[in-house]
Protein backbone atom coordinates (compact mmCIF):
# COMPACT_ATOMS: atom_id res chain seq x y z
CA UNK A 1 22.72 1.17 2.75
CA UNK A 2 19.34 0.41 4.50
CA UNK A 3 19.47 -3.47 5.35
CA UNK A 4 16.34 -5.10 7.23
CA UNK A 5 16.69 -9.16 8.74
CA UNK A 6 13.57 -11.23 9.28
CA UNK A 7 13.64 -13.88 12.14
CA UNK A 8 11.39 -15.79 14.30
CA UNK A 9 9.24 -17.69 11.71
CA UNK A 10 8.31 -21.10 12.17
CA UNK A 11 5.78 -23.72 12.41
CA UNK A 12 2.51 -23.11 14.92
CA UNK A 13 -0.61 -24.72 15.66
CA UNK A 14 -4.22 -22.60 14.91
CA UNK A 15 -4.84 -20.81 18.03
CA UNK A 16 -0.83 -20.81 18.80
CA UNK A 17 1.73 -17.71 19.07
CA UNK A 18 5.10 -16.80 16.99
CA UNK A 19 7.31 -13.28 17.73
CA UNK A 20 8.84 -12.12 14.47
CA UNK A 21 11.68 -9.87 15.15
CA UNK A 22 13.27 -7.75 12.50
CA UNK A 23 16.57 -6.09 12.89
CA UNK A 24 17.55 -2.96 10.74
CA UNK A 25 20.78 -1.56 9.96
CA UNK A 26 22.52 1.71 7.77
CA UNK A 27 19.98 3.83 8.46
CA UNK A 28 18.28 6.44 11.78
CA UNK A 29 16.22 3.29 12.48
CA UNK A 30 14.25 6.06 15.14
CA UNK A 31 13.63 7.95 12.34
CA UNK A 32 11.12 6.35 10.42
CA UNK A 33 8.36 4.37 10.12
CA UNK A 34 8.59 0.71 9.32
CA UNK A 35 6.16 -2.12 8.61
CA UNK A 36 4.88 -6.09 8.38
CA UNK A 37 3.82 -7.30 4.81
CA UNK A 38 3.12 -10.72 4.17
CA UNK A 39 2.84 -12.65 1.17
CA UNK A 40 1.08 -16.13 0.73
CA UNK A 41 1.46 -18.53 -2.02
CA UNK A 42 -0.41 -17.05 -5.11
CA UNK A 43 -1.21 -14.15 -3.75
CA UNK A 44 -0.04 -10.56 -3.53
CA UNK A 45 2.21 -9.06 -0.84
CA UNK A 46 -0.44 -7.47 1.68
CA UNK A 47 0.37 -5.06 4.41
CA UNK A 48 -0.39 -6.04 7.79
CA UNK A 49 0.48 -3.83 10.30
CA UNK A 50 2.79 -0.82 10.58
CA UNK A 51 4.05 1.85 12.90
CA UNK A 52 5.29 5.53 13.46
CA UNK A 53 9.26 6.37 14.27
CA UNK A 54 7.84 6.98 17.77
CA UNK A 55 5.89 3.80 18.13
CA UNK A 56 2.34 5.78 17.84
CA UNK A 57 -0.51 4.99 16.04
CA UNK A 58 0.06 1.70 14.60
CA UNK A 59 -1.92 0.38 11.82
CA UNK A 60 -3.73 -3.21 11.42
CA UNK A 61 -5.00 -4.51 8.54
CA UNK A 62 -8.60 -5.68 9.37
CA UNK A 63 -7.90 -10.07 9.26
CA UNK A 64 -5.18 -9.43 12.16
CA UNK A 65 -6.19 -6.94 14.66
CA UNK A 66 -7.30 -7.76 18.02
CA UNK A 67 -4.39 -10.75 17.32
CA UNK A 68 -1.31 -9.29 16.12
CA UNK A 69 0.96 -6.76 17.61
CA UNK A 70 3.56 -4.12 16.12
CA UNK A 71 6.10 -2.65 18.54
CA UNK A 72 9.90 -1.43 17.59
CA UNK A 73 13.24 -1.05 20.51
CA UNK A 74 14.61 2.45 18.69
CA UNK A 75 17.86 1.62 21.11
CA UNK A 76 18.47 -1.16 19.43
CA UNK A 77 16.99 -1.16 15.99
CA UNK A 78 14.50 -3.72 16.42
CA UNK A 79 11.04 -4.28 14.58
CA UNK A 80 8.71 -6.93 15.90
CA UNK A 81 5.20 -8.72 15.42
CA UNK A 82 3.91 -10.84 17.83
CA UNK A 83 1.10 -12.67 16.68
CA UNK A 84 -1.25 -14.14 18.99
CA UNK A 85 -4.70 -16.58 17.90
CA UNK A 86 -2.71 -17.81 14.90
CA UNK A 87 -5.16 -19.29 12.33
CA UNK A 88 -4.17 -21.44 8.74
CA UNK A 89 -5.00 -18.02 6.81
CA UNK A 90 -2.01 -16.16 8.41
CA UNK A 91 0.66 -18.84 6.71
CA UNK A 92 2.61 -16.85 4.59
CA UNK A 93 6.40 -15.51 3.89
CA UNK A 94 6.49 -11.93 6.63
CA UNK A 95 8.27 -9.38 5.36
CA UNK A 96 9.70 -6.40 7.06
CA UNK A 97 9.62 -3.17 4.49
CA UNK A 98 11.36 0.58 5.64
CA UNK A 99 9.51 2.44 2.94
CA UNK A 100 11.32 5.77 3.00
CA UNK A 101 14.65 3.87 1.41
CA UNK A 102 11.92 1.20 -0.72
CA UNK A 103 13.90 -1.59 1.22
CA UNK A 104 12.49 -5.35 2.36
CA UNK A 105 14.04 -8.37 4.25
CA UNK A 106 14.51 -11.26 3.22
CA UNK A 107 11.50 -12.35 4.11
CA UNK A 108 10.76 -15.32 7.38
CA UNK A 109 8.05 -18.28 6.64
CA UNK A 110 5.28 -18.26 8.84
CA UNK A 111 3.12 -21.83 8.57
CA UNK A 112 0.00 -22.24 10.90
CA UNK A 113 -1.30 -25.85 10.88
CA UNK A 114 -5.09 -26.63 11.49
C-alpha cells in the first residue's frame, strides 16, 4: 500500500527558506512521478510543482517558479521542495500526492509571516 510522509514545515519570515521532505513507501518510488500540492485556508488544493520518475522536466506552477525547487533521492525514496523567497501567499498545508496509486500525505503546514 502506497504511503507518502510530509515533513519540514514550519514557521518562516517573507523572503526566508523551508525544505519540505517527503518520504514514500510500498511502492517502485523510481517508478513514477510524484508531486507538491498545497492547500490554503478557503481555498482549493493547487498543484505546485511536480516531477518525472527520472527527475526530468519538472513542472512549476507560475506564483512559485524562479523560487521553489522539486528534486527526489530514488535510492532512498525521498521527495523534496525547497522553497526559497518565501512570501505570506505561499502559507498553506503542502501536500505530497503519487498520482498513479491516487495517494496524499498527510499534509505539513507551511506559515510565512510578513
Amino acid at each position: 500500500q502506497a504511503k507518502l510522509v510530509e515533513s519540514g514545515g514550519g514557521l518562516a519570515r517573507a523572503g526566508g527558506t523551508l525544505r519540505l521532505s517527503c518520504a514514500a513507501s510500498g511502492f517502485t518510488f523510481s517508478s513514477f512521478a510524484i508531486s507538491w500540492y498545497r492547500q490554503a485556508p478557503g481555498q482549493e488544493r493547487q498543484l505546485v510543482a511536480s516531477i518525472t520518475n527520472s527527475g526530468a522536466n519538472p513542472y512549476y506552477a507560475d506564483s512559485v517558479a524562479g523560487r521553489f525547487v522539486i528534486s527526489r533521492d530514488n535510492v532512498w525514496n525521498m521527495l523534496y521542495l525547497q522553497m526559497n523567497n518565501l512570501k505570506p501567499e505561499d502559507t498553506a498545508v503542502y501536500y505530497c500526492y503519487a498520482s498513479r496509486f491516487a495517494t496524499w500525505g498527510q499534509g505539513t503546514q507551511v506559515t510565512v509571516s510578513s
